[in-house]
Protein backbone atom coordinates (compact mmCIF):
# COMPACT_ATOMS: atom_id res chain seq x y z
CA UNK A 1 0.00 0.00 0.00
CA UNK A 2 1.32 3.57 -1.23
CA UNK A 3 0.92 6.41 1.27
CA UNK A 4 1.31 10.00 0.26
CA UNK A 5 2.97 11.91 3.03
CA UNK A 6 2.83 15.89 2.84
CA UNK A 7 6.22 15.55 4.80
CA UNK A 8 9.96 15.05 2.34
CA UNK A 9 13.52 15.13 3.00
CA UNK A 10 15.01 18.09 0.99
CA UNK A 11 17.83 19.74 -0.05
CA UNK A 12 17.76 23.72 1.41
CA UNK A 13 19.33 26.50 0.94
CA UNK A 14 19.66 30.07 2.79
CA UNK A 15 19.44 32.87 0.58
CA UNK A 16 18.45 36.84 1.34
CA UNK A 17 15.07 35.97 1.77
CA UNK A 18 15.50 33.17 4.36
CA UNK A 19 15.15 29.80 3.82
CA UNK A 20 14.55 27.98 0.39
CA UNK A 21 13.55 24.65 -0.19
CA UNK A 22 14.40 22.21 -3.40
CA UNK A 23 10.16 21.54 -4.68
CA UNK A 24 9.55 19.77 -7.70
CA UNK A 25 12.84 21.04 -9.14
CA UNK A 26 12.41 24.60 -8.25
CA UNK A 27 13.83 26.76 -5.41
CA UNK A 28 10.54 27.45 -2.73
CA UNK A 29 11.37 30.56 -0.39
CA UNK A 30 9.30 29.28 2.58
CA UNK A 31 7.40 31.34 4.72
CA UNK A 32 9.76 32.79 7.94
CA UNK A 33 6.33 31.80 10.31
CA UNK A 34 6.87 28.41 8.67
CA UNK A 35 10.46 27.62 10.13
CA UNK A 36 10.20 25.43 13.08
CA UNK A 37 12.73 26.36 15.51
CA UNK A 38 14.34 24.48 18.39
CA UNK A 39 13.21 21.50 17.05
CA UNK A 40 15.09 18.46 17.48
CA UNK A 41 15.95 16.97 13.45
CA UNK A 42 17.23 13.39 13.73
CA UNK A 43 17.05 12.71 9.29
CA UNK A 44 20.23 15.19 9.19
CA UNK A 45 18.79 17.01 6.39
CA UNK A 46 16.00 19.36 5.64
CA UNK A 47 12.40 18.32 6.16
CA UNK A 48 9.63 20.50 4.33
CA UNK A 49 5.86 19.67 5.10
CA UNK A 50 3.62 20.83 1.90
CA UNK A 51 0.85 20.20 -0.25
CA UNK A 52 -0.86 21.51 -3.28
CA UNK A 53 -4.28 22.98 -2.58
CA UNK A 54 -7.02 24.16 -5.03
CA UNK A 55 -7.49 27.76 -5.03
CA UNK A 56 -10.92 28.07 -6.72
CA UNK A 57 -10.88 32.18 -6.56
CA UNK A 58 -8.13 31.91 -9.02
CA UNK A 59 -8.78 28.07 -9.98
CA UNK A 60 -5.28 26.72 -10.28
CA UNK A 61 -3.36 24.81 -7.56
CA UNK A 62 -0.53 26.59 -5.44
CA UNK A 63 2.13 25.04 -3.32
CA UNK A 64 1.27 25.42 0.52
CA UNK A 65 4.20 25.03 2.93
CA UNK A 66 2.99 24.00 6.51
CA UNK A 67 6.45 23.66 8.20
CA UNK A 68 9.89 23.62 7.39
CA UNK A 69 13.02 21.93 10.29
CA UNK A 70 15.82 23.18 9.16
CA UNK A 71 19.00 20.47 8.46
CA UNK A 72 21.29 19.98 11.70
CA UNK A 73 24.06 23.35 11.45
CA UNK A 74 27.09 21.96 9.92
């Protein structure tokens, strides 16, 4: 049985506008109220919780970013 998981390891990157995430081969700045802090990250990399949601007012799908742990410093 295949689950889908809204949770993925990910490559990340900081740039001037604070954290980025790799997303379906694209760069993702993700939301600084997204960024989990003190939060204990035992994968050793990035971990970005997302989904695509419906947006009927403009009906196309955007990316929603629920949470982002950043990578262990290095």
């Amino acid at each position: 049985m295949l689950l889908d998981s809204d949770c993925h390891l990910t490559a990340s990157r900081v740039s001037q506008d604070g954290y980025e995430v790799a997303i379906e081969n694209s760069w993702i700045v993700v939301p600084a109220d997204r960024v989990l802090r003190n939060v204990r990250n035992p994968t050793g990399r990035a971990v970005v919780c997302y989904r695509r949601i419906a947006n009927p007012e403009v009906k196309q799908w955007e990316l929603r970013i629920f949470c982002f742990v950043r990578p262990p410093e290095a």
